[in-house]
PDB file of N, CA and C in Angstrom:
ATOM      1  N   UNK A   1     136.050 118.920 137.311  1.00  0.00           N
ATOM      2  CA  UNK A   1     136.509 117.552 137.181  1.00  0.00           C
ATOM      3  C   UNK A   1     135.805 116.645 138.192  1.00  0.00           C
ATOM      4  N   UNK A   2     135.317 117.427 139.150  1.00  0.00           N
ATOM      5  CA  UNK A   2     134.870 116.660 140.372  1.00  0.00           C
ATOM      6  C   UNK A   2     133.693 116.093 140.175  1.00  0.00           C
ATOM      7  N   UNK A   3     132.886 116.950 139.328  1.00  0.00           N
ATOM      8  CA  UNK A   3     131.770 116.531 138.892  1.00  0.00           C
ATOM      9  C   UNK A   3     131.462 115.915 138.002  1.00  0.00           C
ATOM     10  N   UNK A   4     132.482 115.780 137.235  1.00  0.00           N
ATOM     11  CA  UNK A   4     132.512 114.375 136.223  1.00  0.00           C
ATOM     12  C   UNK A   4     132.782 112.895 136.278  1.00  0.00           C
ATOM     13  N   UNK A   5     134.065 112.883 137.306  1.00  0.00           N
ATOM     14  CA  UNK A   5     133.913 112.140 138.085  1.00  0.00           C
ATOM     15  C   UNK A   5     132.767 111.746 138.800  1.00  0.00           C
ATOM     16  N   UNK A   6     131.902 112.607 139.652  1.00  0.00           N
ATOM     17  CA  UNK A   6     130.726 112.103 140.385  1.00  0.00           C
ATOM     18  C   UNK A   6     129.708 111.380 139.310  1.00  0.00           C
ATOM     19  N   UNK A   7     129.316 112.012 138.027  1.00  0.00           N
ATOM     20  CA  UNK A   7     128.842 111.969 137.070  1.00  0.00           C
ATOM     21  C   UNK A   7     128.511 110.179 136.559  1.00  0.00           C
ATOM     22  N   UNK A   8     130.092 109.664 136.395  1.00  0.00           N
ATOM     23  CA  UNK A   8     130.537 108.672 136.284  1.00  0.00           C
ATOM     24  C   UNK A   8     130.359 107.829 137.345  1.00  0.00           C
ATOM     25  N   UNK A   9     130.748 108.063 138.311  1.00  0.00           N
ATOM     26  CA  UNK A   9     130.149 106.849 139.973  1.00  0.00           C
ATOM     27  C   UNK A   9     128.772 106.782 139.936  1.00  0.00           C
ATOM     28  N   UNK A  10     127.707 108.033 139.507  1.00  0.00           N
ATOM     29  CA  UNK A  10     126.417 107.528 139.651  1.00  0.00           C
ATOM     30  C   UNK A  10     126.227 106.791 138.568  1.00  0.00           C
ATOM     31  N   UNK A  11     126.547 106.726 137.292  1.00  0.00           N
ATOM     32  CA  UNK A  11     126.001 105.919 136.238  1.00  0.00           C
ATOM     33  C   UNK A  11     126.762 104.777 136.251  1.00  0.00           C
ATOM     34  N   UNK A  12     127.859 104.564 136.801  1.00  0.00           N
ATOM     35  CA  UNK A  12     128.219 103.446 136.687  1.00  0.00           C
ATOM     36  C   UNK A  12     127.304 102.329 138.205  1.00  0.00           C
ATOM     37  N   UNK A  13     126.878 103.580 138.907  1.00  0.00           N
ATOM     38  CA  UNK A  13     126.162 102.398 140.039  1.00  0.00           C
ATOM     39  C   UNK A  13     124.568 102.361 139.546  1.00  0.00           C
ATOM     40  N   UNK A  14     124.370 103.128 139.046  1.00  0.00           N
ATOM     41  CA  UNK A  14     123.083 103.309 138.543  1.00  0.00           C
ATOM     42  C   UNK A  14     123.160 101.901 136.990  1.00  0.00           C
ATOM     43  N   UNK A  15     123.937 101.405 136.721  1.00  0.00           N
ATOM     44  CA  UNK A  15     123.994 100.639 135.834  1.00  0.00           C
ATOM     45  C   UNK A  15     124.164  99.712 136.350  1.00  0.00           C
ATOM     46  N   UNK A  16     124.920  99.312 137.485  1.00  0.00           N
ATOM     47  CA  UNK A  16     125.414  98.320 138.498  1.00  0.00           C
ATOM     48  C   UNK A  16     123.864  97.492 138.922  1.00  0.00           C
ATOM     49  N   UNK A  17     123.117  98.889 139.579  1.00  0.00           N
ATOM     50  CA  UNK A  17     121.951  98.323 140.328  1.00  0.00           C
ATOM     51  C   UNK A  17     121.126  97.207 139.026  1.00  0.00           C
ATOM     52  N   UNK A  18     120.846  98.020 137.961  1.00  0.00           N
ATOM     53  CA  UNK A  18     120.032  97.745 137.000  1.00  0.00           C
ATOM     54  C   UNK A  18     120.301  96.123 136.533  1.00  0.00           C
ATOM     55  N   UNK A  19     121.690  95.459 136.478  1.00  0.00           N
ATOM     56  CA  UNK A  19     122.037  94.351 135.841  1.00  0.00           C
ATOM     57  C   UNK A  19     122.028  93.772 137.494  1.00  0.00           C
ATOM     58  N   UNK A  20     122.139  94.336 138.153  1.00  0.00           N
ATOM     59  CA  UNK A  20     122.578  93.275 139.810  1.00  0.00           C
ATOM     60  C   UNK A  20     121.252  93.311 139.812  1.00  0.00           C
ATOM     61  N   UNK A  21     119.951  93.764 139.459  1.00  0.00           N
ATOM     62  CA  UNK A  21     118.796  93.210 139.973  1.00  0.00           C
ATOM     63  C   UNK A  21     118.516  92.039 138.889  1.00  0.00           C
ATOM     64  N   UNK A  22     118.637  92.306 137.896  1.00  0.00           N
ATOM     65  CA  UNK A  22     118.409  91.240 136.502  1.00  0.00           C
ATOM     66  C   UNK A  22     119.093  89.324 137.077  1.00  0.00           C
ATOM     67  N   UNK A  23     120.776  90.195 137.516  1.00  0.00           N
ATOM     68  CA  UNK A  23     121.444  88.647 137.771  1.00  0.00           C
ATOM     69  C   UNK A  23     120.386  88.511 138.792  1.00  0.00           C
ATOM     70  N   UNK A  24     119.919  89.495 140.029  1.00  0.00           N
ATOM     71  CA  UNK A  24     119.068  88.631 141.266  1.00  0.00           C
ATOM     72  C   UNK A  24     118.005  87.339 140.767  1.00  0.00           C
ATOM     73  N   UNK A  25     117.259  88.429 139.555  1.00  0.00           N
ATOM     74  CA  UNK A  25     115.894  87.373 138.760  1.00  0.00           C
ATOM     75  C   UNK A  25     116.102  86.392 138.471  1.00  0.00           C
ATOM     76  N   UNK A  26     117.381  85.947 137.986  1.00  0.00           N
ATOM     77  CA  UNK A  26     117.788  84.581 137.291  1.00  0.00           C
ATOM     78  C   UNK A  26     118.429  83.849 138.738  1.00  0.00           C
ATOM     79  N   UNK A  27     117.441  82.907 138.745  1.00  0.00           N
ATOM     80  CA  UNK A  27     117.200  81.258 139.909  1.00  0.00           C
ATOM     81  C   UNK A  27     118.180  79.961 139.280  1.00  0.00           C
ATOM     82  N   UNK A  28     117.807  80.200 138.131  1.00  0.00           N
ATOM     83  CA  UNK A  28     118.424  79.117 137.700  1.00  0.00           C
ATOM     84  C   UNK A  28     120.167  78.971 137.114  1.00  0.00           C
ATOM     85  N   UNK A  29     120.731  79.832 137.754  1.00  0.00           N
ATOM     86  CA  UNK A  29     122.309  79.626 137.944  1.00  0.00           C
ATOM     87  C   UNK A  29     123.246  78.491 138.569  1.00  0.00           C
ATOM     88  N   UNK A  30     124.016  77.496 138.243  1.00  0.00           N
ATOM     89  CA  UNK A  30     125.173  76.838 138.884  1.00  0.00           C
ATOM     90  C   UNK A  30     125.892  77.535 139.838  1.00  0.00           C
ATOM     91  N   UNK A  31     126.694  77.206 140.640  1.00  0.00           N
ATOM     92  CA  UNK A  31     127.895  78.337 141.266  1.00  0.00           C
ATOM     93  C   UNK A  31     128.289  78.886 140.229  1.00  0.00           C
ATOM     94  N   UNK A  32     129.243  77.714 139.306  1.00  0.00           N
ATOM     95  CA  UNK A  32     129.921  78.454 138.448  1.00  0.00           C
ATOM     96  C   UNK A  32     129.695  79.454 137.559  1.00  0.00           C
ATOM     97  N   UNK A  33     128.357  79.714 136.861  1.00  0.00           N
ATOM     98  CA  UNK A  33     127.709  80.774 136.681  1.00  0.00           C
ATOM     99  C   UNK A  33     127.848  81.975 137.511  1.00  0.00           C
ATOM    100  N   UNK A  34     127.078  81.786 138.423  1.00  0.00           N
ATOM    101  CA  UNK A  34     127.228  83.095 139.101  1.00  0.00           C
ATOM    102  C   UNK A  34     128.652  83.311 139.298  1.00  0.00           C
ATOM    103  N   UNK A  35     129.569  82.477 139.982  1.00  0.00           N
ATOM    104  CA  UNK A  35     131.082  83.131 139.807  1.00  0.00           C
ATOM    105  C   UNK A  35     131.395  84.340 138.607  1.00  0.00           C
ATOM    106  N   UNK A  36     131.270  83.494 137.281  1.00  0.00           N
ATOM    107  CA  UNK A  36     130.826  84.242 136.114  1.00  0.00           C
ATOM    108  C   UNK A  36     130.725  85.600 136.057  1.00  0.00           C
ATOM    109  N   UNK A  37     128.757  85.038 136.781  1.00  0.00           N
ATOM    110  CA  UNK A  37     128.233  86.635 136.395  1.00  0.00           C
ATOM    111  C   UNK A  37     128.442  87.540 137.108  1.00  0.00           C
ATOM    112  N   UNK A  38     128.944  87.258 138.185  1.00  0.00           N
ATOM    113  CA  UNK A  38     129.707  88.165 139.434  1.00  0.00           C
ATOM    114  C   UNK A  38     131.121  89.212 138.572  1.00  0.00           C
ATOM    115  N   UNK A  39     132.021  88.076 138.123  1.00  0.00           N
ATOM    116  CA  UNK A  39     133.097  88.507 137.575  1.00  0.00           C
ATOM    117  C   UNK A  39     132.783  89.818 136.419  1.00  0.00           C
ATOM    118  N   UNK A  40     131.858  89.533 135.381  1.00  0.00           N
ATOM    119  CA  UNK A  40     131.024  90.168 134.333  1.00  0.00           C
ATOM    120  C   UNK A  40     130.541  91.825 134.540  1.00  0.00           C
ATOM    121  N   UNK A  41     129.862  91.503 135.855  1.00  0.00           N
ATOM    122  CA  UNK A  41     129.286  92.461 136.335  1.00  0.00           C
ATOM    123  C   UNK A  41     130.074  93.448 137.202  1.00  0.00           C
ATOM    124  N   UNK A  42     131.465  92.827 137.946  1.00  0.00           N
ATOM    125  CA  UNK A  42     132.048  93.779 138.400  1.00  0.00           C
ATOM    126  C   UNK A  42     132.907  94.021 136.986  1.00  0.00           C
ATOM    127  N   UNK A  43     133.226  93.795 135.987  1.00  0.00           N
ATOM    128  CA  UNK A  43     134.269  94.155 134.873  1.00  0.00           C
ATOM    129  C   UNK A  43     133.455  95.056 134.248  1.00  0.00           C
ATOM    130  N   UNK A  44     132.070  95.176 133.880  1.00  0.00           N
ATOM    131  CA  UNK A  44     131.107  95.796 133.200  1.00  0.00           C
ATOM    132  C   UNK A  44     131.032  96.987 133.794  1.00  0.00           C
ATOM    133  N   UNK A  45     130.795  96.787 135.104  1.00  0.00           N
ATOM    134  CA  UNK A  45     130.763  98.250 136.352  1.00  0.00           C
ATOM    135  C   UNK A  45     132.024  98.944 135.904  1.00  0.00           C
ATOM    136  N   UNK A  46     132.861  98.765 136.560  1.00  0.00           N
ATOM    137  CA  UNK A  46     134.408  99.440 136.357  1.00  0.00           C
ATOM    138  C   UNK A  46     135.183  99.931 134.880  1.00  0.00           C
ATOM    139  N   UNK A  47     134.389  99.072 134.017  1.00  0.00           N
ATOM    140  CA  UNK A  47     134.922 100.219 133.110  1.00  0.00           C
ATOM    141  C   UNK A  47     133.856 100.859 131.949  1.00  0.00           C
ATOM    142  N   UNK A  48     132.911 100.912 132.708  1.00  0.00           N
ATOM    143  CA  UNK A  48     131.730 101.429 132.069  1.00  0.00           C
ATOM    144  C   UNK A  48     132.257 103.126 131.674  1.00  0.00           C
ATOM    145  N   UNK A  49     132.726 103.730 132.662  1.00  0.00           N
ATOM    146  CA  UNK A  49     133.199 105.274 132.173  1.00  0.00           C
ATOM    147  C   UNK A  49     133.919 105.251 131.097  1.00  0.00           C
ATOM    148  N   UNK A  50     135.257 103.938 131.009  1.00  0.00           N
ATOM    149  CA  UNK A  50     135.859 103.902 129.347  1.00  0.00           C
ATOM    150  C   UNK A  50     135.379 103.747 128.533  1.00  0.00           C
ATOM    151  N   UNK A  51     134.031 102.800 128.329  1.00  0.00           N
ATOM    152  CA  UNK A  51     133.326 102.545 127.164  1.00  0.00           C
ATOM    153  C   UNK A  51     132.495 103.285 126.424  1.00  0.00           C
ATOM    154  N   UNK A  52     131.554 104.072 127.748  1.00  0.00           N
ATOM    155  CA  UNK A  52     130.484 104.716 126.888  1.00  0.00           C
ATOM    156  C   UNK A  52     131.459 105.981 126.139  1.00  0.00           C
ATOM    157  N   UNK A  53     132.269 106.286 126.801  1.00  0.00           N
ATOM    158  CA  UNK A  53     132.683 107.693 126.304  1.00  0.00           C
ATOM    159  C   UNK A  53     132.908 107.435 124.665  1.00  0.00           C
ATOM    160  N   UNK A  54     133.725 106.533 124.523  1.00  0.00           N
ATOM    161  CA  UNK A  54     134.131 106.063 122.914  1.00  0.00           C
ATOM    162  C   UNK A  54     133.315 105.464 121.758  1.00  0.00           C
ATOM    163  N   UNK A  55     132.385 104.491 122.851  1.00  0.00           N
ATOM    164  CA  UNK A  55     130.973 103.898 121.806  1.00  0.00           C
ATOM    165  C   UNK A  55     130.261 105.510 121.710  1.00  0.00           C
ATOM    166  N   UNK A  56     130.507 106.675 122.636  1.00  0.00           N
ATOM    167  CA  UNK A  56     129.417 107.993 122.349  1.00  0.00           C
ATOM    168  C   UNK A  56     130.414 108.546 120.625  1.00  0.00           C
ATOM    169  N   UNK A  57     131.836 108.549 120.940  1.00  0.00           N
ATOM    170  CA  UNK A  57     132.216 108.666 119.540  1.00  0.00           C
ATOM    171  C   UNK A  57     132.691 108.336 118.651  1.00  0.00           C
ATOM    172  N   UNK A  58     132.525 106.559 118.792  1.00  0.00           N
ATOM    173  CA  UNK A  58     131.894 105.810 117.837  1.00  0.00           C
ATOM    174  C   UNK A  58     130.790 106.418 117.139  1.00  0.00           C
ATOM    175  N   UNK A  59     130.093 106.644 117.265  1.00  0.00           N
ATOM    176  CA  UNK A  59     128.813 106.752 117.120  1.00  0.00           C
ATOM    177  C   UNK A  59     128.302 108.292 116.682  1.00  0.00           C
ATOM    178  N   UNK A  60     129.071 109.104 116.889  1.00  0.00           N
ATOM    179  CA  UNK A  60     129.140 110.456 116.336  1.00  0.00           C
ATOM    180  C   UNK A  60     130.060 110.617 115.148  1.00  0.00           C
ATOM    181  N   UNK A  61     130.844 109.802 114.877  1.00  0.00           N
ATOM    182  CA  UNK A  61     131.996 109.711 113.588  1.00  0.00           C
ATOM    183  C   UNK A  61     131.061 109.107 112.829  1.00  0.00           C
ATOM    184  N   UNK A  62     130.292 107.998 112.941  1.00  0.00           N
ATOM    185  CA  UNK A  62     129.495 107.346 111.602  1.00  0.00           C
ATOM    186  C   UNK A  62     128.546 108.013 111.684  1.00  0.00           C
ATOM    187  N   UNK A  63     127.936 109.132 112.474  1.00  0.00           N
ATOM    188  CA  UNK A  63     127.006 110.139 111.891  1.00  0.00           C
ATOM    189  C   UNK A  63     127.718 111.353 111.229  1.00  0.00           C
ATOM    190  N   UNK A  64     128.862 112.018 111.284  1.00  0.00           N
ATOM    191  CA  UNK A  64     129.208 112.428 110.578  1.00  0.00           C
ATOM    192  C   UNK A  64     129.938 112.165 109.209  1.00  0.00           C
ATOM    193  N   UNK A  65     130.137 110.755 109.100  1.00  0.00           N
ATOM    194  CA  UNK A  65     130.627 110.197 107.720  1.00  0.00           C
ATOM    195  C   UNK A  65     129.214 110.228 106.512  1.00  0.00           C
ATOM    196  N   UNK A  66     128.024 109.832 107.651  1.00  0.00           N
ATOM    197  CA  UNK A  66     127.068 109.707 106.603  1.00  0.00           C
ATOM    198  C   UNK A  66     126.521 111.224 106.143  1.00  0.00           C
ATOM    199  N   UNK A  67     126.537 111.741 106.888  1.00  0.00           N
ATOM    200  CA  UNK A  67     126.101 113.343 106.824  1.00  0.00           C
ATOM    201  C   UNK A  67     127.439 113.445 105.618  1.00  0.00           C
ATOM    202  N   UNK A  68     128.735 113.188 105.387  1.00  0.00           N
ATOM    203  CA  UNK A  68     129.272 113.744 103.973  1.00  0.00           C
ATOM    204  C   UNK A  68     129.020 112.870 103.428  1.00  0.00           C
ATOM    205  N   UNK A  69     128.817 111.846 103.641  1.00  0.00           N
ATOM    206  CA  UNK A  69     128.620 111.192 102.118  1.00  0.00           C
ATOM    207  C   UNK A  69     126.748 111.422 101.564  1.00  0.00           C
ATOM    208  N   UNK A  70     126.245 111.807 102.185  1.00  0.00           N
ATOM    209  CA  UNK A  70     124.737 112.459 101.532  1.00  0.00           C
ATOM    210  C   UNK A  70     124.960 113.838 101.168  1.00  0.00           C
ATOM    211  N   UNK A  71     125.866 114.469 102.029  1.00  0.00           N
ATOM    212  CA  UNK A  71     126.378 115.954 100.744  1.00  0.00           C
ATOM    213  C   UNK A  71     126.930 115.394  99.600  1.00  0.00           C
ATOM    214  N   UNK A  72     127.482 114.610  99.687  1.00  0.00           N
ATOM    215  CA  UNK A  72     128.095 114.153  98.611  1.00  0.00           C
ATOM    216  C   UNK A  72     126.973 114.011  97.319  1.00  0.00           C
ATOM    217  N   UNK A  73     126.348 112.900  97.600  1.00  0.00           N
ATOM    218  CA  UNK A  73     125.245 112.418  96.986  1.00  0.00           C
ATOM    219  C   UNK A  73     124.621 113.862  96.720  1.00  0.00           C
ATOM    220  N   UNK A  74     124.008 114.910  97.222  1.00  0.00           N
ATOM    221  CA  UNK A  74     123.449 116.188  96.721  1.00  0.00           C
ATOM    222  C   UNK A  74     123.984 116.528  95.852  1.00  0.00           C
ATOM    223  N   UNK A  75     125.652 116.636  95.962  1.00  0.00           N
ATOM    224  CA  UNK A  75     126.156 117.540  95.059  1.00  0.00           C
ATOM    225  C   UNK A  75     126.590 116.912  93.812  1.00  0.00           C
ATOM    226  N   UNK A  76     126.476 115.735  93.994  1.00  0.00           N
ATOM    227  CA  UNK A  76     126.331 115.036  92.748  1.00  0.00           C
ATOM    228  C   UNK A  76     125.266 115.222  91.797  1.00  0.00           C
ATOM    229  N   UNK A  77     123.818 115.022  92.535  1.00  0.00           N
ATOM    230  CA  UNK A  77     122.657 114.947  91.720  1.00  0.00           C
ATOM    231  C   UNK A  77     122.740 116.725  91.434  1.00  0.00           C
ATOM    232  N   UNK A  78     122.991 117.694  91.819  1.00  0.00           N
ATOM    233  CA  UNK A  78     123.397 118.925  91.339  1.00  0.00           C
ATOM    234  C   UNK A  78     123.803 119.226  90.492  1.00  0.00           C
ATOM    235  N   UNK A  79     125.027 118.749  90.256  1.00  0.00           N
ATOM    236  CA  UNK A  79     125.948 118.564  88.614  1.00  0.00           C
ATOM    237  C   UNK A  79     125.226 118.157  88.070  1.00  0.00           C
ATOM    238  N   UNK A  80     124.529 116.716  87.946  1.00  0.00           N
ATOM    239  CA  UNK A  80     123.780 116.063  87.406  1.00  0.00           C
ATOM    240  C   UNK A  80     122.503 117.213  86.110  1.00  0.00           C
ATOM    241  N   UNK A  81     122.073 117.452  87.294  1.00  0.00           N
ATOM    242  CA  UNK A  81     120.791 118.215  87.006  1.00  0.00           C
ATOM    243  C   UNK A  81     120.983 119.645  85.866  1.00  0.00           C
ATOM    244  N   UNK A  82     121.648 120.447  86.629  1.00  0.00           N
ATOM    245  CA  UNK A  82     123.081 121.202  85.736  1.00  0.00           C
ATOM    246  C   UNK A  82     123.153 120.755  84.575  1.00  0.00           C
ATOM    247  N   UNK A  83     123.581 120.069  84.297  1.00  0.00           N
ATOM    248  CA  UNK A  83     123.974 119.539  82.910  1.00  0.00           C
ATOM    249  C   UNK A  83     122.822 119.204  82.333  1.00  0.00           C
ATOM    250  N   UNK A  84     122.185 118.885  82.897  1.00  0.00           N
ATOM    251  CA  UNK A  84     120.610 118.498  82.138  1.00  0.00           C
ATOM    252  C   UNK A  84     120.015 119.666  81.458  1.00  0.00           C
ATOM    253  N   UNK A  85     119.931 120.661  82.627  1.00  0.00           N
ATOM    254  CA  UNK A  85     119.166 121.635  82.085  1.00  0.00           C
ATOM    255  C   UNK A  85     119.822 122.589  81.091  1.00  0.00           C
ATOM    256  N   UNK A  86     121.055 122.453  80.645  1.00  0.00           N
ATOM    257  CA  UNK A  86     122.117 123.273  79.637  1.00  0.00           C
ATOM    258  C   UNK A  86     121.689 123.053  78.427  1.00  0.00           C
ATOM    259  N   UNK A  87     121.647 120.808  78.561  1.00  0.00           N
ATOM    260  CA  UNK A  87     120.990 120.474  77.104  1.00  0.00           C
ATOM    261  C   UNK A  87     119.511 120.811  76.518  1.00  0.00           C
TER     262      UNK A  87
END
């Protein structure tokens, strides 16, 4: 567990660094902006471990929906064919 946890603190700072250098690049901010992108970036950090986990299976459910519905589609053109070759 410990290491999943650790797992999670590096990618979430390792993601941290990546957008905190991006906001550095951008000059042309108001305060209120950066207030903003401050706010953004610590909300983005902190729950980065909740998100990816679910967008990861997000994203594994609509690969397995399409994977049955192209069996599907096989076993259709199967029957299909089947019947063809009877007549």
């Amino acid at each position: 567990m410990t290491v999943l946890a650790g797992f999670y603190v590096s990618g979430a700072l390792y993601f941290f660094s990546i957008w905190f250098q991006a906001f550095q690049k951008d000059t042309n901010l108001s305060p209120e902006q950066i207030r903003i992108s401050w706010i953004v970036l610590t909300i983005a950090t902190l729950f980065w471990p909740i998100v990816a986990p679910i967008a990861n299976l997000e994203k594994s459910s609509r690969k397995k929906a399409s994977l049955v519905e192209q069996q599907e589609v096989d076993a259709n053109e199967t029957a299909i064919s089947a019947e063809l070759s009877r007549t």
